[in-house]
Protein backbone atom coordinates (compact mmCIF):
# COMPACT_ATOMS: atom_id res chain seq x y z
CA UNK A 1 27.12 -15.22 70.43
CA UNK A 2 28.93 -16.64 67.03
CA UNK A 3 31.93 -18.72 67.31
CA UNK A 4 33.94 -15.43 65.30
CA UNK A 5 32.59 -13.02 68.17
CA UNK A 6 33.99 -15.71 70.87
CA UNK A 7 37.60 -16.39 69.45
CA UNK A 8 38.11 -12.32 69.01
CA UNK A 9 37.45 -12.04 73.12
CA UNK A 10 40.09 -12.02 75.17
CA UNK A 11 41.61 -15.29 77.73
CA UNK A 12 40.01 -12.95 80.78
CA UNK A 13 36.60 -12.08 78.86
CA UNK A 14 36.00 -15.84 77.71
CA UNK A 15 36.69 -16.36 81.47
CA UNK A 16 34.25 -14.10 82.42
CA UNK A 17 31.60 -14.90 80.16
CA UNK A 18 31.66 -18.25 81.31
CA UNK A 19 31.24 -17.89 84.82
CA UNK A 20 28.28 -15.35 84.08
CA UNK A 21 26.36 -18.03 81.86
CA UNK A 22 27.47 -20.65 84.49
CA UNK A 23 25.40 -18.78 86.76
CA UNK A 24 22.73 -17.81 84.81
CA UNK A 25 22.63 -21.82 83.87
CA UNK A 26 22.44 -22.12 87.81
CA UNK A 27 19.49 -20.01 87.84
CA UNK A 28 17.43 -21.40 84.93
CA UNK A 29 17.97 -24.81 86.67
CA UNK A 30 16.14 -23.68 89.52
CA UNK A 31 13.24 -22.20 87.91
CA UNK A 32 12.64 -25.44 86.17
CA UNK A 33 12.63 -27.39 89.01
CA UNK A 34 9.99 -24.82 90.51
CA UNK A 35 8.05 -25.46 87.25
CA UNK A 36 8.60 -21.52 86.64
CA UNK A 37 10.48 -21.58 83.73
CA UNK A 38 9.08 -20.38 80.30
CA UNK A 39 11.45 -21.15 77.63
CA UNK A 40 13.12 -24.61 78.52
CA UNK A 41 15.63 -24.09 75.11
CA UNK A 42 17.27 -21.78 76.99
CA UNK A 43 19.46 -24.09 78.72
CA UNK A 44 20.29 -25.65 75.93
CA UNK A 45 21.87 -22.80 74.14
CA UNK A 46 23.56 -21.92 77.22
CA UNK A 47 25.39 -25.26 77.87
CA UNK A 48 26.05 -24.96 74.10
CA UNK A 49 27.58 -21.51 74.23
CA UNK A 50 29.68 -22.08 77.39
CA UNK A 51 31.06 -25.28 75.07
CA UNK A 52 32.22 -23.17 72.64
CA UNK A 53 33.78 -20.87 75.65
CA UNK A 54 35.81 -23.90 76.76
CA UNK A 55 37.18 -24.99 72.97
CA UNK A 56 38.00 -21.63 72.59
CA UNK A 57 39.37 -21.10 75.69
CA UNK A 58 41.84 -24.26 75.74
CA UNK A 59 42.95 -23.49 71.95
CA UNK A 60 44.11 -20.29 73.12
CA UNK A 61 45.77 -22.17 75.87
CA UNK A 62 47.76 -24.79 73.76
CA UNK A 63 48.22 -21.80 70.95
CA UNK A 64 50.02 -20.39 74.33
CA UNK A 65 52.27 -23.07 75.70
CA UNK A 66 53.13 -23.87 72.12
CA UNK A 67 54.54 -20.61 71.39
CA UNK A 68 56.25 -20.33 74.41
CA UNK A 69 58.59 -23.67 73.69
């Protein structure tokens, strides 16, 4: 998912998303320490995409509590 796709989500969707990849990222964890899992990069783009999730999700948070001073 690009970075432009992420900020247009909403607070609740970015929410979400993240606790769907954190599970999936749950999953893939346990497949590889079965030895079952087929494309190890996967877990790398996950952490990386539930990164950009978080930044996302705290700008919108301090874009938030800034407007409301």
């Amino acid at each position: 998912m690009k970075i432009k796709e992420i900020r247009d989500m909403s607070a609740q969707d970015l929410s979400a998303r993240k606790h769907e990849l954190r599970e999936e990222s749950f999953h893939l964890r346990i497949q590889q320490q079965s030895g079952q899992l087929e494309k190890p990069s996967q877990l790398r783009a996950i952490r990386r995409e539930i990164a950009r999730l978080e930044t996302v999700l705290s700008e919108k948070t301090k874009a938030a509590s800034a407007k409301a001073k």
